[in-house]
C-alpha atoms as a PDB file:
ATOM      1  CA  UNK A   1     109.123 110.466  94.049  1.00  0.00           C
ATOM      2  CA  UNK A   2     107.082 107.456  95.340  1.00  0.00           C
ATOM      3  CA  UNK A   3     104.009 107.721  97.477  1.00  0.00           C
ATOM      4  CA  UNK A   4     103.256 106.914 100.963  1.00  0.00           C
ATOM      5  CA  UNK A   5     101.904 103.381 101.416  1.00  0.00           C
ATOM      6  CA  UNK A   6      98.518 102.327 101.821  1.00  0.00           C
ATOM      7  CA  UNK A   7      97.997 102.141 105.515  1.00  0.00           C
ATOM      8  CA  UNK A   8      94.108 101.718 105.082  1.00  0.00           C
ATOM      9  CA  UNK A   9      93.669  97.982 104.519  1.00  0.00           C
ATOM     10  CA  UNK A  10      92.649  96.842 100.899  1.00  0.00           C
ATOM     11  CA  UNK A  11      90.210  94.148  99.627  1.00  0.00           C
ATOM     12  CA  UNK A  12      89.595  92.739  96.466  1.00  0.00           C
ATOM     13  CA  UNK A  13      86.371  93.444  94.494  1.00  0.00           C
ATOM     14  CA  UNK A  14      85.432  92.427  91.187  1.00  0.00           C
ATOM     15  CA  UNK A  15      83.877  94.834  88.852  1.00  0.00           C
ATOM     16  CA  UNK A  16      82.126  93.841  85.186  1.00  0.00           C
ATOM     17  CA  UNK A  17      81.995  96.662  83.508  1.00  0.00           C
ATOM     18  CA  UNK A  18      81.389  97.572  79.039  1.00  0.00           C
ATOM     19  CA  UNK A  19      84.660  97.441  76.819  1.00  0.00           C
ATOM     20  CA  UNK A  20      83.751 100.709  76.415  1.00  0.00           C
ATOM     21  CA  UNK A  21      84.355 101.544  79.840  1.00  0.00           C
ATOM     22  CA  UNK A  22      87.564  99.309  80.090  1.00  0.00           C
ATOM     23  CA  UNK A  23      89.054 101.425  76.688  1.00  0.00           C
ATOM     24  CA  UNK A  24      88.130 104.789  78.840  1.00  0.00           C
ATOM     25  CA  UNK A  25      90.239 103.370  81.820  1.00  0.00           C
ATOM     26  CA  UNK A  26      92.692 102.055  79.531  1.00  0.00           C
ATOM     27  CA  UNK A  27      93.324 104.981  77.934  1.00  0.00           C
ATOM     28  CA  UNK A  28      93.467 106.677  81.097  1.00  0.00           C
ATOM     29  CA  UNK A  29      96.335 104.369  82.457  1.00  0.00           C
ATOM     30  CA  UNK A  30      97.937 105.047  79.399  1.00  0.00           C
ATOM     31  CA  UNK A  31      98.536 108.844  80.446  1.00  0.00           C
ATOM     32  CA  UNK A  32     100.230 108.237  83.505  1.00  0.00           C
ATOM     33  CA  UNK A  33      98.043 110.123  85.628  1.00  0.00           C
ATOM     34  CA  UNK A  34      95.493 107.675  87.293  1.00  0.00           C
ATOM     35  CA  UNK A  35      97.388 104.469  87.547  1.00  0.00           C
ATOM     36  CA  UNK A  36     100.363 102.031  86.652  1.00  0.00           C
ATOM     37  CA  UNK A  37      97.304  99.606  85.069  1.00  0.00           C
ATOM     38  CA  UNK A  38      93.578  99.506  84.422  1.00  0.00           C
ATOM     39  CA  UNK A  39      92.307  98.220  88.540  1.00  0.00           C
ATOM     40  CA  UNK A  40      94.720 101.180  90.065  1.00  0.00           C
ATOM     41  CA  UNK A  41      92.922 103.532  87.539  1.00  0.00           C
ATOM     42  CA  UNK A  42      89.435 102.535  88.611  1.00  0.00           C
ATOM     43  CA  UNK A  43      90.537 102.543  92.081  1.00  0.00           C
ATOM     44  CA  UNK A  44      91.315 106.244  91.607  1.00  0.00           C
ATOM     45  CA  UNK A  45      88.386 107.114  90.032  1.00  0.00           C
ATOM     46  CA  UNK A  46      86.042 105.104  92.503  1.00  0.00           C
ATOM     47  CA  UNK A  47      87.367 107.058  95.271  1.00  0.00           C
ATOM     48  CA  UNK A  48      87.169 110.583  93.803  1.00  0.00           C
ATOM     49  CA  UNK A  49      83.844 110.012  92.867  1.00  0.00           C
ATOM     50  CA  UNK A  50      82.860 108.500  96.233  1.00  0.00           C
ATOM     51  CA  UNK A  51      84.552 111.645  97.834  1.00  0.00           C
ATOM     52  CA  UNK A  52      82.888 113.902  95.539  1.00  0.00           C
ATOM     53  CA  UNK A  53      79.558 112.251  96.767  1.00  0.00           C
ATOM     54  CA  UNK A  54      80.179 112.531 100.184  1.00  0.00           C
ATOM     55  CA  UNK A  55      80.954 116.093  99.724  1.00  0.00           C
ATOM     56  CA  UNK A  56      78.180 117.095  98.373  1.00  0.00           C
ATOM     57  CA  UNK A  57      76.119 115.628 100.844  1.00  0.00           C
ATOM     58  CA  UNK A  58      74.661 112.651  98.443  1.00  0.00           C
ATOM     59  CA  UNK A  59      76.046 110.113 100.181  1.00  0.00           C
ATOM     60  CA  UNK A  60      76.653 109.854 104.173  1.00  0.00           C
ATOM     61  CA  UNK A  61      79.511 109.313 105.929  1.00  0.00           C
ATOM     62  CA  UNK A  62      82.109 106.929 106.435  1.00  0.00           C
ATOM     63  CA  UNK A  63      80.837 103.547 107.521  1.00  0.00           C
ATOM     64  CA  UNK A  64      83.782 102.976 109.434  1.00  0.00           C
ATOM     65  CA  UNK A  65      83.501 105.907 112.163  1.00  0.00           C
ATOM     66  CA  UNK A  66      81.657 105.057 115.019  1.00  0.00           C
ATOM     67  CA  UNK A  67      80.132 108.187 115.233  1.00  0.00           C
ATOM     68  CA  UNK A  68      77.800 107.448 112.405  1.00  0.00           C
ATOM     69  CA  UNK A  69      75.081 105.621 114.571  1.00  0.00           C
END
């Protein structure tokens, strides 16, 4: 079943990162779980982690809300 599309507007960001990190993500992709490549992947993982963060308190709230003054 495909997803719902993206209504949140995207922008592009370049990341250097280890090969190590780029065999984790590729090995990742390769599951089928995270992403049809390696940027979808790290996408994914970017924005549980940042979720995760917010969660827990360790990071604040969305910049985007106006009610974050």
């Amino acid at each position: 079943m495909a997803r719902a599309k993206n209504l949140v507007e995207a922008v592009q960001i370049t990341v250097s990162t280890t090969p190590q990190i780029r065999d984790f993500l590729e090995e990742l992709t390769g599951t089928g779980l995270y992403g049809k490549n390696v940027a979808e992947t790290a996408n994914i993982l970017l924005g549980e982690r940042i979720r995760d963060l917010r969660k827990s308190g360790e990071l604040g709230r969305d910049p985007n809300t106006e009610t974050n003054t």
